[in-house]
Protein backbone atom coordinates (compact mmCIF):
# COMPACT_ATOMS: atom_id res chain seq x y z
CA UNK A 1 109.86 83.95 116.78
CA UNK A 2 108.03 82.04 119.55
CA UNK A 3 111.27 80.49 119.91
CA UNK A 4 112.89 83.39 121.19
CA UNK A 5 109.94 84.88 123.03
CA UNK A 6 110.89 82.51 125.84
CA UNK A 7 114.39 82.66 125.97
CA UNK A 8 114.48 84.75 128.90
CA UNK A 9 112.41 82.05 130.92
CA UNK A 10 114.34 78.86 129.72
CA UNK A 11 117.34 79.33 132.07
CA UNK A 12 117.87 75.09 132.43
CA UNK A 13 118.74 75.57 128.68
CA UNK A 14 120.69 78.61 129.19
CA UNK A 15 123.84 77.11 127.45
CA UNK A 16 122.26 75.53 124.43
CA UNK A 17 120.45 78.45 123.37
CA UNK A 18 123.32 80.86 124.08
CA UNK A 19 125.20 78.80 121.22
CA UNK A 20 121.73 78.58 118.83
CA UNK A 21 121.81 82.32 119.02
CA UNK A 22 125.20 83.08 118.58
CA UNK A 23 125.14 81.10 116.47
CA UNK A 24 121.93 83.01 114.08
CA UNK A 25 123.73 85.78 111.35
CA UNK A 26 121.77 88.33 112.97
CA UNK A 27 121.22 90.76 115.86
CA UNK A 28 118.80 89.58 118.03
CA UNK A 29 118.29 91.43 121.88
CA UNK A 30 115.40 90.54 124.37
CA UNK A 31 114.53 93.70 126.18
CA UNK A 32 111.53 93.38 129.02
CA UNK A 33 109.10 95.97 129.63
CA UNK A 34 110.98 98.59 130.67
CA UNK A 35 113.51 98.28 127.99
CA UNK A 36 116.25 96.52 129.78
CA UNK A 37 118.60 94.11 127.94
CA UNK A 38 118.04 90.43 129.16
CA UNK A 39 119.01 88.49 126.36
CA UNK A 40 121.43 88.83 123.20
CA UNK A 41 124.09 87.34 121.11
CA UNK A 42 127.81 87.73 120.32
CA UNK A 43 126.70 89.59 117.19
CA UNK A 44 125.15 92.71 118.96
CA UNK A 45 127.57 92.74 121.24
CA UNK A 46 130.93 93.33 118.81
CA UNK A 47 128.75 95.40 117.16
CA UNK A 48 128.89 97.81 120.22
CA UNK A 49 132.31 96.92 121.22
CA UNK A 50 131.11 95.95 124.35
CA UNK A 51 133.04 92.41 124.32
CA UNK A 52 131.79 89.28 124.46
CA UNK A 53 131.76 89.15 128.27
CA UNK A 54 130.47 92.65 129.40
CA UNK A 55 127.33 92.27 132.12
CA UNK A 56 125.13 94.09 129.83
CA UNK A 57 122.18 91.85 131.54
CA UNK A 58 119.42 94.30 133.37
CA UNK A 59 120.57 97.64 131.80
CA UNK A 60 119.09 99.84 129.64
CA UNK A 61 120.26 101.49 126.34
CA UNK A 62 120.62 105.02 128.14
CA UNK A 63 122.68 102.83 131.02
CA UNK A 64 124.67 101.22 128.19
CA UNK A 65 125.28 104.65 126.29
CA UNK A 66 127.02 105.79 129.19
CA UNK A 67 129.58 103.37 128.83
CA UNK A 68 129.63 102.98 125.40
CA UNK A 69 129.31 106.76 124.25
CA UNK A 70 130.67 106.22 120.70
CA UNK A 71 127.56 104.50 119.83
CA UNK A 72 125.24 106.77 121.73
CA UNK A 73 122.97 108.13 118.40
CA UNK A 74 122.43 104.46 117.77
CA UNK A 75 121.31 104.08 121.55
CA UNK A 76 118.88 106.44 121.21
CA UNK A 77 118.05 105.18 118.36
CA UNK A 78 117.42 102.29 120.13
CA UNK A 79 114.96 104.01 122.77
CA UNK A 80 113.09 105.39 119.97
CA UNK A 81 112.24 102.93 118.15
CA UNK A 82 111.56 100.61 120.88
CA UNK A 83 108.80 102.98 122.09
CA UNK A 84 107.58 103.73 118.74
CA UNK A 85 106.86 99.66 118.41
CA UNK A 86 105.04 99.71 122.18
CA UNK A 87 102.40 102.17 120.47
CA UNK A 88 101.78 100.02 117.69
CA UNK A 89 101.49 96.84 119.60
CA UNK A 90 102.90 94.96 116.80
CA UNK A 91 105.52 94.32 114.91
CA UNK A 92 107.49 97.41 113.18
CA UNK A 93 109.80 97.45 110.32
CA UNK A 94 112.30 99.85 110.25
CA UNK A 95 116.10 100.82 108.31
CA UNK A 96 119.08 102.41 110.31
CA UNK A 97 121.95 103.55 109.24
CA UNK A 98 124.92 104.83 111.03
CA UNK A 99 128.70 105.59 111.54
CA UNK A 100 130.61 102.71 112.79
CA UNK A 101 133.56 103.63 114.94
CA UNK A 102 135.37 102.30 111.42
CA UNK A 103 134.00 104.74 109.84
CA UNK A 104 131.66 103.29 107.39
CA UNK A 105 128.12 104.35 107.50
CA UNK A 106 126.31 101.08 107.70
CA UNK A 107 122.16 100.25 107.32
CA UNK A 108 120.35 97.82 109.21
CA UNK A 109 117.00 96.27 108.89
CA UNK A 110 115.13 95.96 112.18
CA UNK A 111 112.37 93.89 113.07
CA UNK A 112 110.93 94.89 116.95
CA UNK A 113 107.74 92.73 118.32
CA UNK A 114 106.22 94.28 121.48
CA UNK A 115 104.81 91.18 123.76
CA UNK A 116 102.08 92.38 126.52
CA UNK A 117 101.10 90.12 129.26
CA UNK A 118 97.35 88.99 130.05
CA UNK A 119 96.83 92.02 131.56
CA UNK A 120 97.48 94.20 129.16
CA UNK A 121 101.01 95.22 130.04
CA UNK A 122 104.12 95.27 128.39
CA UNK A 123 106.03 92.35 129.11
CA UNK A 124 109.19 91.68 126.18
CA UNK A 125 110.14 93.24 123.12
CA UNK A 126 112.03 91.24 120.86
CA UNK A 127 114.69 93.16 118.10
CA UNK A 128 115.86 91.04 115.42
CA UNK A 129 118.15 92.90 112.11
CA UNK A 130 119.89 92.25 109.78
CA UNK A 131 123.04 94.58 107.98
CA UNK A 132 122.01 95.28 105.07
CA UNK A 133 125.05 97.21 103.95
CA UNK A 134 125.89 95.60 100.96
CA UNK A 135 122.28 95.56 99.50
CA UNK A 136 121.52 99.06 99.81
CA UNK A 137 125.02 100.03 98.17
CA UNK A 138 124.09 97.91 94.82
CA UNK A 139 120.61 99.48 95.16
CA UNK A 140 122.05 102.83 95.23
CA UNK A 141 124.32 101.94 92.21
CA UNK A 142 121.70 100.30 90.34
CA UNK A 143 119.58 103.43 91.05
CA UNK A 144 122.81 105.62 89.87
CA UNK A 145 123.63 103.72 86.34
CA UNK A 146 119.57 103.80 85.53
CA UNK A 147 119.79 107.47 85.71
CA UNK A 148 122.67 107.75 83.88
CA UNK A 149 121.28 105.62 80.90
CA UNK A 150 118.18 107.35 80.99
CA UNK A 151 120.25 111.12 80.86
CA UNK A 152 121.50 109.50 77.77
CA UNK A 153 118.56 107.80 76.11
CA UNK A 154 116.89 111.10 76.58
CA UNK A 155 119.28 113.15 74.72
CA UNK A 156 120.30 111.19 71.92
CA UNK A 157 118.31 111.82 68.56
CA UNK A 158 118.15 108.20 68.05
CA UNK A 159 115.20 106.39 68.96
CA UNK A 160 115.34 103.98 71.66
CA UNK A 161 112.08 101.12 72.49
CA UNK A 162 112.14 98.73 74.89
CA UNK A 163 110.13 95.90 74.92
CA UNK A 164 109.36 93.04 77.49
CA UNK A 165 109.28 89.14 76.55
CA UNK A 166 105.97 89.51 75.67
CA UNK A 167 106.66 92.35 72.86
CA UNK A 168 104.67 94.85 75.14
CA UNK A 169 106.37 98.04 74.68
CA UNK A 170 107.50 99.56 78.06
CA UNK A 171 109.70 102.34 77.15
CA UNK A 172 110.25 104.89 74.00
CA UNK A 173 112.62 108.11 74.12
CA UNK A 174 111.96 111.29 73.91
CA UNK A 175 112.89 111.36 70.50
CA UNK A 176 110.29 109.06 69.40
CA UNK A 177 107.67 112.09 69.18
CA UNK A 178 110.32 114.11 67.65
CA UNK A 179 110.79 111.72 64.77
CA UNK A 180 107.53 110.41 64.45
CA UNK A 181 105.27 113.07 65.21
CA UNK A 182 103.15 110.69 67.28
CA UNK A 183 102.82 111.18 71.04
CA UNK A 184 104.16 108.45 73.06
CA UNK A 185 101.33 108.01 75.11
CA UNK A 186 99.44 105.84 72.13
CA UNK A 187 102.09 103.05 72.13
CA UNK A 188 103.50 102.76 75.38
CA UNK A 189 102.21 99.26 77.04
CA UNK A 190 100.77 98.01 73.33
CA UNK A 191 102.27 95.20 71.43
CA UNK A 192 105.43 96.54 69.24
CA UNK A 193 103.24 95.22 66.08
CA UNK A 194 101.08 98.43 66.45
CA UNK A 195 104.34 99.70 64.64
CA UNK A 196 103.80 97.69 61.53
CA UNK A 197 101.89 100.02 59.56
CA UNK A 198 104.38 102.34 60.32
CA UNK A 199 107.38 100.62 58.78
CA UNK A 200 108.78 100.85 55.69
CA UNK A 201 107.64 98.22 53.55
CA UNK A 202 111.26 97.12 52.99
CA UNK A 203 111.89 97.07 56.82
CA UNK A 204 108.74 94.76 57.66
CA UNK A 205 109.94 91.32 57.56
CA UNK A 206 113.52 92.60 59.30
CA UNK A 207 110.76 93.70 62.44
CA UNK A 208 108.50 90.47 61.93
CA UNK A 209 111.33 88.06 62.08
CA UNK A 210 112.91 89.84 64.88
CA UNK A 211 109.50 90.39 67.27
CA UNK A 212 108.55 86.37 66.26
């Protein structure tokens, strides 16, 4: 991060660190204090169809917007946020998602560090992110399939317990009071061998050899 804190003031390096950062997998823009773009990489800019070569140096988002208009929410966005990390005076995590001019509605992690000088005033704010498309789609589906299971396991008559590699229960249906007439709340979290006194004595070593 300090790295990149200076890029703006390294200019006798200019063309080495243009190819280290286009050459990082993620977005990374250098605004100064009054939110102007100095630095960024070839990522950001396909991103905002701006093309590798656009001046984009000493304007704002706003200023950019104007040119750019199909990406103007995530411009704003943009000014938002930005100010939002100014009056925290640290570093803010945040997710974005929007509609791409493909449109797929895409999610971003974004990291934004506010740098003040001695005095006090804001000097750089740094934007790093990451797509995290992909990751919140599997999320989603993961989230999805576990409610589907558990529409299921709740209303089947069969009993369903799920243990962890320690033999802890951590989950019993609904059905569990139904057919034992014990509330759930006793076993959940206690070692499955609380069970053993209720087993059949011709079940017992089935259960002892499977939990062992």
């Amino acid at each position: 991060m300090e790295f990149i804190k200076h890029l703006s003031t390294l200019s006798a390096y200019e063309p080495q660190l243009r190819l280290l950062i286009d050459m990082i997998p993620e977005f990374i823009v250098l605004k100064d204090g009054e939110g102007k773009w100095l630095v960024t990489n070839k990522l950001v800019l396909n991103s905002y169809n701006m093309g590798e070569n656009y001046p984009y140096q000493g304007k704002t988002d706003m200023e950019l917007a104007e040119v750019f208009p199909s990406h103007l929410e995530a411009f704003r966005f943009n000014v938002e946020t930005d100010e939002m990390a100014w009056k925290e005076t640290e570093t803010i995590h945040i997710e974005k998602s929007f509609q791409t001019p493909d449109g797929i509605t895409r999610t971003w992690e974004v990291f934004k560090t506010p740098i003040f000088n001695k005095a006090g005033n804001r000097s750089h704010l740094v934007i790093v992110s990451r797509e995290i498309t992909s990751r919140k789609k599997a999320e989603e589906a993961l989230r999805i399939s576990e409610l589907h299971y558990r529409l299921i396991a709740e209303n089947m008559r069969d009993m369903i317990i799920t243990l962890d590699h320690n033999g802890t229960i951590t989950y019993l249906s609904p059905s569990f009071e139904k057919l034992t007439g014990y509330a759930m709340k006793d076993f959940l979290n206690q070692n499955a061998l609380a069970f053993f006194d209720y087993i059949h004595p011709e079940d017992q070593d089935f259960v002892k050899n499977t939990l062992s």
